[in-house]
PDB file of N, CA and C in Angstrom:
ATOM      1  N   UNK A   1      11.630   6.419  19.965  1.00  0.00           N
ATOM      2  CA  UNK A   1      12.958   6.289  19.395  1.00  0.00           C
ATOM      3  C   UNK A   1      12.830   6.185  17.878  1.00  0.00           C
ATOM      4  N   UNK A   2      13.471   7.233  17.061  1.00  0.00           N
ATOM      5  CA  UNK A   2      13.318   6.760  15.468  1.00  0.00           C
ATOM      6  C   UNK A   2      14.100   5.725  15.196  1.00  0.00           C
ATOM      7  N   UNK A   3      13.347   4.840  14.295  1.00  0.00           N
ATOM      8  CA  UNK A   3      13.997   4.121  13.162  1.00  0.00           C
ATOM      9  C   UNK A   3      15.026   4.306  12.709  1.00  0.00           C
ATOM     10  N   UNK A   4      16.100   3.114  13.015  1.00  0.00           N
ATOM     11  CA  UNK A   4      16.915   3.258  11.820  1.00  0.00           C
ATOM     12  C   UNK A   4      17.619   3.737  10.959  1.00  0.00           C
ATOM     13  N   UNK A   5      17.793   4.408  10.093  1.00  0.00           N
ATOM     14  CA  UNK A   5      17.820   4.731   8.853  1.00  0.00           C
ATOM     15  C   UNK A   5      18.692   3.710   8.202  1.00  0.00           C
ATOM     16  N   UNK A   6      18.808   3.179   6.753  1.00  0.00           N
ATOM     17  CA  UNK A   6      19.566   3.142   5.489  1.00  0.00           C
ATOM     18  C   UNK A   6      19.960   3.550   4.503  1.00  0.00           C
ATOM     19  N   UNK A   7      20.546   3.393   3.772  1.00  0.00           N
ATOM     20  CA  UNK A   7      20.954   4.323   2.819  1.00  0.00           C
ATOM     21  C   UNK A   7      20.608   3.070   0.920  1.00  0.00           C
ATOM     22  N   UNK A   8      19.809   4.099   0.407  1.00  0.00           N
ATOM     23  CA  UNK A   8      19.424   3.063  -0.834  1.00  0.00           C
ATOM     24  C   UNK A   8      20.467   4.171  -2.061  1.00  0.00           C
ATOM     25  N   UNK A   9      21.449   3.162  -2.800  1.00  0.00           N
ATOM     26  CA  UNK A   9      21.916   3.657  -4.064  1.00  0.00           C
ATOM     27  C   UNK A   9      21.511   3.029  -4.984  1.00  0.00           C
ATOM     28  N   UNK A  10      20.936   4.341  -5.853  1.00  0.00           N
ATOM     29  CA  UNK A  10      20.658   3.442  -7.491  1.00  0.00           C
ATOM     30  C   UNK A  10      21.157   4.989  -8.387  1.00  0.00           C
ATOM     31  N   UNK A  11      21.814   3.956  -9.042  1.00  0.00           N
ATOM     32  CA  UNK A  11      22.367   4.787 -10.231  1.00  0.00           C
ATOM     33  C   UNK A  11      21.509   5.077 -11.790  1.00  0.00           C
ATOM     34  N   UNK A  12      21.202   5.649 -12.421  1.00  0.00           N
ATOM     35  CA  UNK A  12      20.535   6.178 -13.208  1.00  0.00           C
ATOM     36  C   UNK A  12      21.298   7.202 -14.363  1.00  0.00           C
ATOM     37  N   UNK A  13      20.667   7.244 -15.500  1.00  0.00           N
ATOM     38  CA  UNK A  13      21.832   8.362 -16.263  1.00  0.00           C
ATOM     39  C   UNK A  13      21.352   9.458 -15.965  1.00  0.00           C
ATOM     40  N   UNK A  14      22.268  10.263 -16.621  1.00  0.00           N
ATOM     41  CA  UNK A  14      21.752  11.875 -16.396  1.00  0.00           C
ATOM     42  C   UNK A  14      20.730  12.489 -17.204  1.00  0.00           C
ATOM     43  N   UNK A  15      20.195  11.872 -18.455  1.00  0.00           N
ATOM     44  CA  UNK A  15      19.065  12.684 -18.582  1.00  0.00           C
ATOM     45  C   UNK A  15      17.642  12.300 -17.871  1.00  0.00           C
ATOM     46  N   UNK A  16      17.516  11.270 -17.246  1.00  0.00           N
ATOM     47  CA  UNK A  16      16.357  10.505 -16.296  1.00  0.00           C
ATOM     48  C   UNK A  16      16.816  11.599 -15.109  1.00  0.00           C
ATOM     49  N   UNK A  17      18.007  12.084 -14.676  1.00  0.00           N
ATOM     50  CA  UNK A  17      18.274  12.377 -13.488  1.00  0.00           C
ATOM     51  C   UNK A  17      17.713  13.947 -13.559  1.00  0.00           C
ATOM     52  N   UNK A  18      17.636  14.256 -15.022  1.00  0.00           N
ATOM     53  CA  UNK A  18      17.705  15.912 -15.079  1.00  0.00           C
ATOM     54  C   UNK A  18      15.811  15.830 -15.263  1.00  0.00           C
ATOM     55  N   UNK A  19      15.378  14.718 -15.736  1.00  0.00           N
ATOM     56  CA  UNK A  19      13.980  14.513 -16.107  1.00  0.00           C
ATOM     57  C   UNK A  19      13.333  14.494 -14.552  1.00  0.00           C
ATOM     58  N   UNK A  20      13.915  13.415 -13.688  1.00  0.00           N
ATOM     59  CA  UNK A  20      13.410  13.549 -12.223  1.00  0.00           C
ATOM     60  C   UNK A  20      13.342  14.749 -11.452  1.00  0.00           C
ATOM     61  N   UNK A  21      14.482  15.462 -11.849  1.00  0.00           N
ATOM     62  CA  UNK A  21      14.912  16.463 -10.955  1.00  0.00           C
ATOM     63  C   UNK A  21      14.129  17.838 -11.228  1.00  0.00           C
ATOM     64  N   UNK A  22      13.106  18.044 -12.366  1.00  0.00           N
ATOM     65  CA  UNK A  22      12.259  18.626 -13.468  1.00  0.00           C
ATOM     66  C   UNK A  22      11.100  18.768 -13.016  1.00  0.00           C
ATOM     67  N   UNK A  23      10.903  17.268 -12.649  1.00  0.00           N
ATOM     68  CA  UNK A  23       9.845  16.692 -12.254  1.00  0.00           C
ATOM     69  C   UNK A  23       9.245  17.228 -10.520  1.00  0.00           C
ATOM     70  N   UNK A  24       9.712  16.999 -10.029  1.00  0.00           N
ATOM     71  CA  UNK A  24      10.022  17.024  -8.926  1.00  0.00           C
ATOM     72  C   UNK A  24       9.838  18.386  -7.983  1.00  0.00           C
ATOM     73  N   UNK A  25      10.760  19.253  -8.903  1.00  0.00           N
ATOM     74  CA  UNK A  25      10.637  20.526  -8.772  1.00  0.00           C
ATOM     75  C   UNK A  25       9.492  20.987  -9.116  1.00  0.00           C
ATOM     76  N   UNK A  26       8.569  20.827 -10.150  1.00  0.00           N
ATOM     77  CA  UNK A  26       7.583  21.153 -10.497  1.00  0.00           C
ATOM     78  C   UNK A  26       6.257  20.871  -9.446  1.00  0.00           C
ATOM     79  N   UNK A  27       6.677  19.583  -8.871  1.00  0.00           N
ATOM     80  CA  UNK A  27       6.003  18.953  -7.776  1.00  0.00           C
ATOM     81  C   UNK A  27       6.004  19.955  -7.009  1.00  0.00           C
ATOM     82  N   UNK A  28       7.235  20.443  -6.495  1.00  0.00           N
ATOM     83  CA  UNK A  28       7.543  20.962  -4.992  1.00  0.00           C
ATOM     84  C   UNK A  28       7.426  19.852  -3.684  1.00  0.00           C
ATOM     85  N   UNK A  29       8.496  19.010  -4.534  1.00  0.00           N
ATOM     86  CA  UNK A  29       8.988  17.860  -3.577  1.00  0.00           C
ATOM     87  C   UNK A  29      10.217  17.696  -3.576  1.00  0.00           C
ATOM     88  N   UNK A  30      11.096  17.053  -2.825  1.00  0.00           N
ATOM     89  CA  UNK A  30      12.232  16.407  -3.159  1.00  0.00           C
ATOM     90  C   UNK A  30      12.191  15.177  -3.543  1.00  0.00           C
ATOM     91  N   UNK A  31      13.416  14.646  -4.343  1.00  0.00           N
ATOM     92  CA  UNK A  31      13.336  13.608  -4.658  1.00  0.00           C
ATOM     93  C   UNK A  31      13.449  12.344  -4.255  1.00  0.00           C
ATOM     94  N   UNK A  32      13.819  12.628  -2.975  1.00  0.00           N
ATOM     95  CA  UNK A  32      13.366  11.439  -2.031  1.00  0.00           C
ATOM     96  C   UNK A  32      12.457  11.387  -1.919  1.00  0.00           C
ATOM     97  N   UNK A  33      11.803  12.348  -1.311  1.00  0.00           N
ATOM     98  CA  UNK A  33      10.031  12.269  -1.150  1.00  0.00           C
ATOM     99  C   UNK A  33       9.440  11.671  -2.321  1.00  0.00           C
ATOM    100  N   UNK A  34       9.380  12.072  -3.382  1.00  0.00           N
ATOM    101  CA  UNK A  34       9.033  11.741  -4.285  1.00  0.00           C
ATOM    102  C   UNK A  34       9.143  10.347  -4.958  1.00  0.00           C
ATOM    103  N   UNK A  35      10.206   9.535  -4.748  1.00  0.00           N
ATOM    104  CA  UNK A  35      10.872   8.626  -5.178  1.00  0.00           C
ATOM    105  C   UNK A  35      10.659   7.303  -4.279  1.00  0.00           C
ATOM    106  N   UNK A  36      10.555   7.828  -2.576  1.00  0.00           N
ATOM    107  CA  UNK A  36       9.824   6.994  -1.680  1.00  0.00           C
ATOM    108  C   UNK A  36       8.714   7.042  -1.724  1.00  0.00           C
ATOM    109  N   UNK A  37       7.462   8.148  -1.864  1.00  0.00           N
ATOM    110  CA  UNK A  37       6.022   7.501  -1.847  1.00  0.00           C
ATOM    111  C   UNK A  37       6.075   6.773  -3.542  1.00  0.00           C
ATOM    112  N   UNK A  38       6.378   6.765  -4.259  1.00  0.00           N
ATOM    113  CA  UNK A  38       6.576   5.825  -5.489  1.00  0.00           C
ATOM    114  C   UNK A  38       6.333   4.611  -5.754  1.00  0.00           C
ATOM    115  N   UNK A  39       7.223   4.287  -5.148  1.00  0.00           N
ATOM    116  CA  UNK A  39       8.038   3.137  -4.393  1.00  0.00           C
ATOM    117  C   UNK A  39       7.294   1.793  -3.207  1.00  0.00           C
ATOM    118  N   UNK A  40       6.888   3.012  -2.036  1.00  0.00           N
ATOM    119  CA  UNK A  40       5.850   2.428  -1.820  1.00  0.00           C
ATOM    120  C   UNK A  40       4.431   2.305  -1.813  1.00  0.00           C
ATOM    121  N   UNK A  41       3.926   3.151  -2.990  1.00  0.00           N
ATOM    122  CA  UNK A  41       2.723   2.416  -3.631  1.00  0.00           C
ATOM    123  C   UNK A  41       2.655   1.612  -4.529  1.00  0.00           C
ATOM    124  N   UNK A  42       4.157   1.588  -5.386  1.00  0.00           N
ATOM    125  CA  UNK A  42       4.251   0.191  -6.389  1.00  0.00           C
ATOM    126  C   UNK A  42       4.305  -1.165  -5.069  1.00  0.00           C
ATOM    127  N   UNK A  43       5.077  -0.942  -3.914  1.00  0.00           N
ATOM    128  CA  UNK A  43       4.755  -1.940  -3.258  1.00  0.00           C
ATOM    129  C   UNK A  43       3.591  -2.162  -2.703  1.00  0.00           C
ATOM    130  N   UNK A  44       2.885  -1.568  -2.069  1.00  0.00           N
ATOM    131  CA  UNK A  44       1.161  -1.654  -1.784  1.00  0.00           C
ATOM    132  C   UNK A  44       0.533  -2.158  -2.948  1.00  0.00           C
ATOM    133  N   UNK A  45       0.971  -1.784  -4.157  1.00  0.00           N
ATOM    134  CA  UNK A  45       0.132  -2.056  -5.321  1.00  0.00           C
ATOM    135  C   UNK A  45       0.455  -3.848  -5.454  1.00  0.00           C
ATOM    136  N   UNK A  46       1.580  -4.195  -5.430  1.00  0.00           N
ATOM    137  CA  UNK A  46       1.883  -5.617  -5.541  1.00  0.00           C
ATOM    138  C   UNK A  46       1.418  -6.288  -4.889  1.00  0.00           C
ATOM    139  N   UNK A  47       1.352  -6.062  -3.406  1.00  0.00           N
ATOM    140  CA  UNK A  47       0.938  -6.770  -2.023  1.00  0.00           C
ATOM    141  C   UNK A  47      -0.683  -7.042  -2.108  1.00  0.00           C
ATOM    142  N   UNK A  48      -1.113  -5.987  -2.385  1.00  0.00           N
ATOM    143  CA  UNK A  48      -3.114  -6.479  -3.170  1.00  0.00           C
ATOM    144  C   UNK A  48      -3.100  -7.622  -3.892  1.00  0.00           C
ATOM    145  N   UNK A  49      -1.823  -7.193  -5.507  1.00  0.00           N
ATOM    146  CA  UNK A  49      -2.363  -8.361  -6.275  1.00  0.00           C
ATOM    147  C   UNK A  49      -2.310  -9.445  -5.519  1.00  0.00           C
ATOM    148  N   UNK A  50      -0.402  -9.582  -4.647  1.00  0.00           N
ATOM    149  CA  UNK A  50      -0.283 -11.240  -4.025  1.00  0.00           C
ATOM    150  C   UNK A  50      -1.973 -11.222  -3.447  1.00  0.00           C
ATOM    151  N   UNK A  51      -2.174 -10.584  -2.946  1.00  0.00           N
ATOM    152  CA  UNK A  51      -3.224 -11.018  -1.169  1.00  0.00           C
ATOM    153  C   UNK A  51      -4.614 -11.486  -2.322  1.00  0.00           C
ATOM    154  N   UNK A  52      -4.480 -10.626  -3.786  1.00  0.00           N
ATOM    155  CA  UNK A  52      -6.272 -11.597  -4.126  1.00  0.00           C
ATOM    156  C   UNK A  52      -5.738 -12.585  -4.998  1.00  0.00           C
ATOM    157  N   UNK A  53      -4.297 -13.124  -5.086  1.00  0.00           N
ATOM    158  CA  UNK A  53      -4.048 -14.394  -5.403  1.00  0.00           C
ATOM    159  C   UNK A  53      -3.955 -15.377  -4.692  1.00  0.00           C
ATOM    160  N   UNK A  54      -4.536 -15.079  -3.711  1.00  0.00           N
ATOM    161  CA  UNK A  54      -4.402 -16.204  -2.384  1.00  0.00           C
ATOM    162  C   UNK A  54      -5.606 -16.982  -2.077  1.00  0.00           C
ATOM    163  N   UNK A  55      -5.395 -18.524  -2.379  1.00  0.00           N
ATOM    164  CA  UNK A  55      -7.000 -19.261  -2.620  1.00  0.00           C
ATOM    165  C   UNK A  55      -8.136 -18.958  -0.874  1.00  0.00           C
ATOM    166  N   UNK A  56      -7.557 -18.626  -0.535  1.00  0.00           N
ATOM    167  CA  UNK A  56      -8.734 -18.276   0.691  1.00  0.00           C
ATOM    168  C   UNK A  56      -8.863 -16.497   0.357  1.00  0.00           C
ATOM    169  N   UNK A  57      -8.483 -15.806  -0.087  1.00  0.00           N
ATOM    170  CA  UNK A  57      -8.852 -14.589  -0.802  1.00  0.00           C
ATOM    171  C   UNK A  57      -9.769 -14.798  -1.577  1.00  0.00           C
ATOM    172  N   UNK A  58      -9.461 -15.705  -2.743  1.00  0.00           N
ATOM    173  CA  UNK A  58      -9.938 -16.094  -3.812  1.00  0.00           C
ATOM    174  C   UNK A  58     -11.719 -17.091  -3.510  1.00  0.00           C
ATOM    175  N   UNK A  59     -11.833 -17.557  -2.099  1.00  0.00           N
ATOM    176  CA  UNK A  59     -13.053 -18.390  -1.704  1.00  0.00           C
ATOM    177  C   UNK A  59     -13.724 -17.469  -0.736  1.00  0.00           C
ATOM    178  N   UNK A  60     -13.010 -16.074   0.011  1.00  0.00           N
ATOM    179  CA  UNK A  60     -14.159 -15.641   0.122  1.00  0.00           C
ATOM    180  C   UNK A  60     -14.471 -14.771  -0.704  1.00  0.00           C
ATOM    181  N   UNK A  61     -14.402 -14.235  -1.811  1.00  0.00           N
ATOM    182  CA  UNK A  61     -15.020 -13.360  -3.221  1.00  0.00           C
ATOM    183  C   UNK A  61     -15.881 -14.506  -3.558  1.00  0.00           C
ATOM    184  N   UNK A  62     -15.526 -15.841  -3.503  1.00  0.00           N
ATOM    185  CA  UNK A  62     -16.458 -16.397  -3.904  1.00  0.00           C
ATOM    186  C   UNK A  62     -18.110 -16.618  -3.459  1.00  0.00           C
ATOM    187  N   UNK A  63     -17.460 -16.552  -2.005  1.00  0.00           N
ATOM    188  CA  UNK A  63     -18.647 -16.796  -1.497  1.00  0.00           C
ATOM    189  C   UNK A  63     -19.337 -15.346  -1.165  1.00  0.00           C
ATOM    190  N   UNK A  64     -18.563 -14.119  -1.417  1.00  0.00           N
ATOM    191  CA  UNK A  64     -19.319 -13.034  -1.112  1.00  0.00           C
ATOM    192  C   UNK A  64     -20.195 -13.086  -2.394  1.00  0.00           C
ATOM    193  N   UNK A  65     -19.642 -13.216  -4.176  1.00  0.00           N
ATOM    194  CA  UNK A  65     -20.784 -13.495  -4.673  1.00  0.00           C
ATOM    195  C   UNK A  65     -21.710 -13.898  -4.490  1.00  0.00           C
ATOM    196  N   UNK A  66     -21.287 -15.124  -4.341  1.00  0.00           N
ATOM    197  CA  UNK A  66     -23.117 -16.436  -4.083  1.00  0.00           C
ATOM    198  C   UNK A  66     -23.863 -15.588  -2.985  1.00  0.00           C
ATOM    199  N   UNK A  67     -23.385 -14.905  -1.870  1.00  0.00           N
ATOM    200  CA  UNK A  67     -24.122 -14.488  -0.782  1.00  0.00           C
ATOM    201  C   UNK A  67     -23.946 -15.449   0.123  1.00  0.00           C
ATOM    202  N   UNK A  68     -23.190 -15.686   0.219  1.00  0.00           N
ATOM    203  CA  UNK A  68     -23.218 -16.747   1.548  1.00  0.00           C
ATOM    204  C   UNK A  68     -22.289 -16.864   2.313  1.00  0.00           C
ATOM    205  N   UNK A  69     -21.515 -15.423   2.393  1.00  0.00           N
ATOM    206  CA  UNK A  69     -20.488 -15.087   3.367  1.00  0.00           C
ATOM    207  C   UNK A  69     -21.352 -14.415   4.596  1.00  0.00           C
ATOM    208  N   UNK A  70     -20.898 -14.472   5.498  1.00  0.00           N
ATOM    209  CA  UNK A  70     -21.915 -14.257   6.720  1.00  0.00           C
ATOM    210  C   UNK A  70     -21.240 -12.798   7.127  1.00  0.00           C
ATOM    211  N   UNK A  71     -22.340 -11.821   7.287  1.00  0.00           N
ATOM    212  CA  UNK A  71     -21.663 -10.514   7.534  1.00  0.00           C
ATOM    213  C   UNK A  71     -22.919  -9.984   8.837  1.00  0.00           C
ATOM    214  N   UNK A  72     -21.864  -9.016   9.505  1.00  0.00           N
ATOM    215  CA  UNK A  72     -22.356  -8.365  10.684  1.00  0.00           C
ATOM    216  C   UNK A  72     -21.988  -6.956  10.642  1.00  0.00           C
ATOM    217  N   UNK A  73     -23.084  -6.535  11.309  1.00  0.00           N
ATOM    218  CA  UNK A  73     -23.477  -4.915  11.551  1.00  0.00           C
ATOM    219  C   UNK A  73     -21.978  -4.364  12.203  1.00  0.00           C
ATOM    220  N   UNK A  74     -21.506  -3.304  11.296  1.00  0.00           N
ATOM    221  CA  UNK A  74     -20.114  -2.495  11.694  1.00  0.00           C
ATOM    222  C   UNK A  74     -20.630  -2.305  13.366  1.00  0.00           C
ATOM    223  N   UNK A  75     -21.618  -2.035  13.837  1.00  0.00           N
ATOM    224  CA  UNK A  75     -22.447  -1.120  15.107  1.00  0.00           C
ATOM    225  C   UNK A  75     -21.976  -2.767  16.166  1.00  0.00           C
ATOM    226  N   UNK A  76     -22.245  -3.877  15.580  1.00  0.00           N
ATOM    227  CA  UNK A  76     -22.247  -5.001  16.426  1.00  0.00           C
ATOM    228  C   UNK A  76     -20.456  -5.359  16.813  1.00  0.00           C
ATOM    229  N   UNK A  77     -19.733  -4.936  15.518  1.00  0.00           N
ATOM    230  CA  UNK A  77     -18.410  -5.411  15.927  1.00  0.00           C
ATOM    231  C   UNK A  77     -17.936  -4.033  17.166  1.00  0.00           C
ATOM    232  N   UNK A  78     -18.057  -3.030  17.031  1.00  0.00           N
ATOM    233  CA  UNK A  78     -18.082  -1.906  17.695  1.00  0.00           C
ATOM    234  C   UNK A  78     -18.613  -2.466  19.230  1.00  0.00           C
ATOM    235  N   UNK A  79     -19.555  -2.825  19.260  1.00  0.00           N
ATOM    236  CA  UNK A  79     -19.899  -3.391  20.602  1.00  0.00           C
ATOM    237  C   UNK A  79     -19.417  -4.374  20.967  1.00  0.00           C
ATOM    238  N   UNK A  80     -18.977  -5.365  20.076  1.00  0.00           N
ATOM    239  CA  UNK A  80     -18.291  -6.616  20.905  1.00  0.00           C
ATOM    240  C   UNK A  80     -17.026  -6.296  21.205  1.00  0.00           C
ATOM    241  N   UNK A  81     -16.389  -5.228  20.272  1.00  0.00           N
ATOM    242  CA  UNK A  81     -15.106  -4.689  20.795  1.00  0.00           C
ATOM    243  C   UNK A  81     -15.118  -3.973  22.443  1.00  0.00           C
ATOM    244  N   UNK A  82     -16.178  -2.988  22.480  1.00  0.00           N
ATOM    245  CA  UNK A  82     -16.252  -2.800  23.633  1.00  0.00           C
ATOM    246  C   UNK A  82     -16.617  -3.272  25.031  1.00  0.00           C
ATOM    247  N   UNK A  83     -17.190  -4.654  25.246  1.00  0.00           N
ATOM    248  CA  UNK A  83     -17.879  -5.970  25.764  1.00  0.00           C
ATOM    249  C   UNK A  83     -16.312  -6.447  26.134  1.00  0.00           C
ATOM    250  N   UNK A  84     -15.164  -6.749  25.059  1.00  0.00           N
ATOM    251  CA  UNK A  84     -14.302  -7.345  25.360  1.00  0.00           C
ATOM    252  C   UNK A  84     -13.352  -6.431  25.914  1.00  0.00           C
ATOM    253  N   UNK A  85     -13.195  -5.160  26.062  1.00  0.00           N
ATOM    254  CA  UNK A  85     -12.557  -4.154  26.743  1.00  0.00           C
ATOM    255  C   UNK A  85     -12.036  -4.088  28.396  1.00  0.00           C
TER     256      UNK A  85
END
């Protein structure tokens, strides 16, 4: 079943609109397209900074420096995934 839809208005003047619309075309996108992946990579981009401002973000960088974060073979999680299957 699709999603939803909404409808987002933002108003803008017309030479940004004739600059987007320039833009865009040159892309060989529309400007939705264009305007939504944007959009959400400024949000992906924000959601990193929050997540390595977060003091348990922030303690294990720490401890991956020092070396004393405990790490396991990609091959071992692969198998315990399949063990628990």
């Amino acid at each position: 079943m699709p999603a939803h839809k909404v409808r987002l208005s933002v108003e803008i003047d017309e030479t940004e609109h004739k600059y987007l619309k320039m833009c865009c075309a040159k892309l060989g996108v529309t400007i939705k397209d264009f305007v939504l992946e944007s959009v959400i990579n400024h949000v992906e981009e924000q959601e990193d900074k929050w997540w390595l401002e977060k003091p348990e973000t922030q303690e294990l960088l720490k401890r991956c420096k020092e070396g004393t974060l405990e790490t396991i073979d990609f091959d071992e999680v692969l198998n315990e995934c399949a063990a628990n299957v």
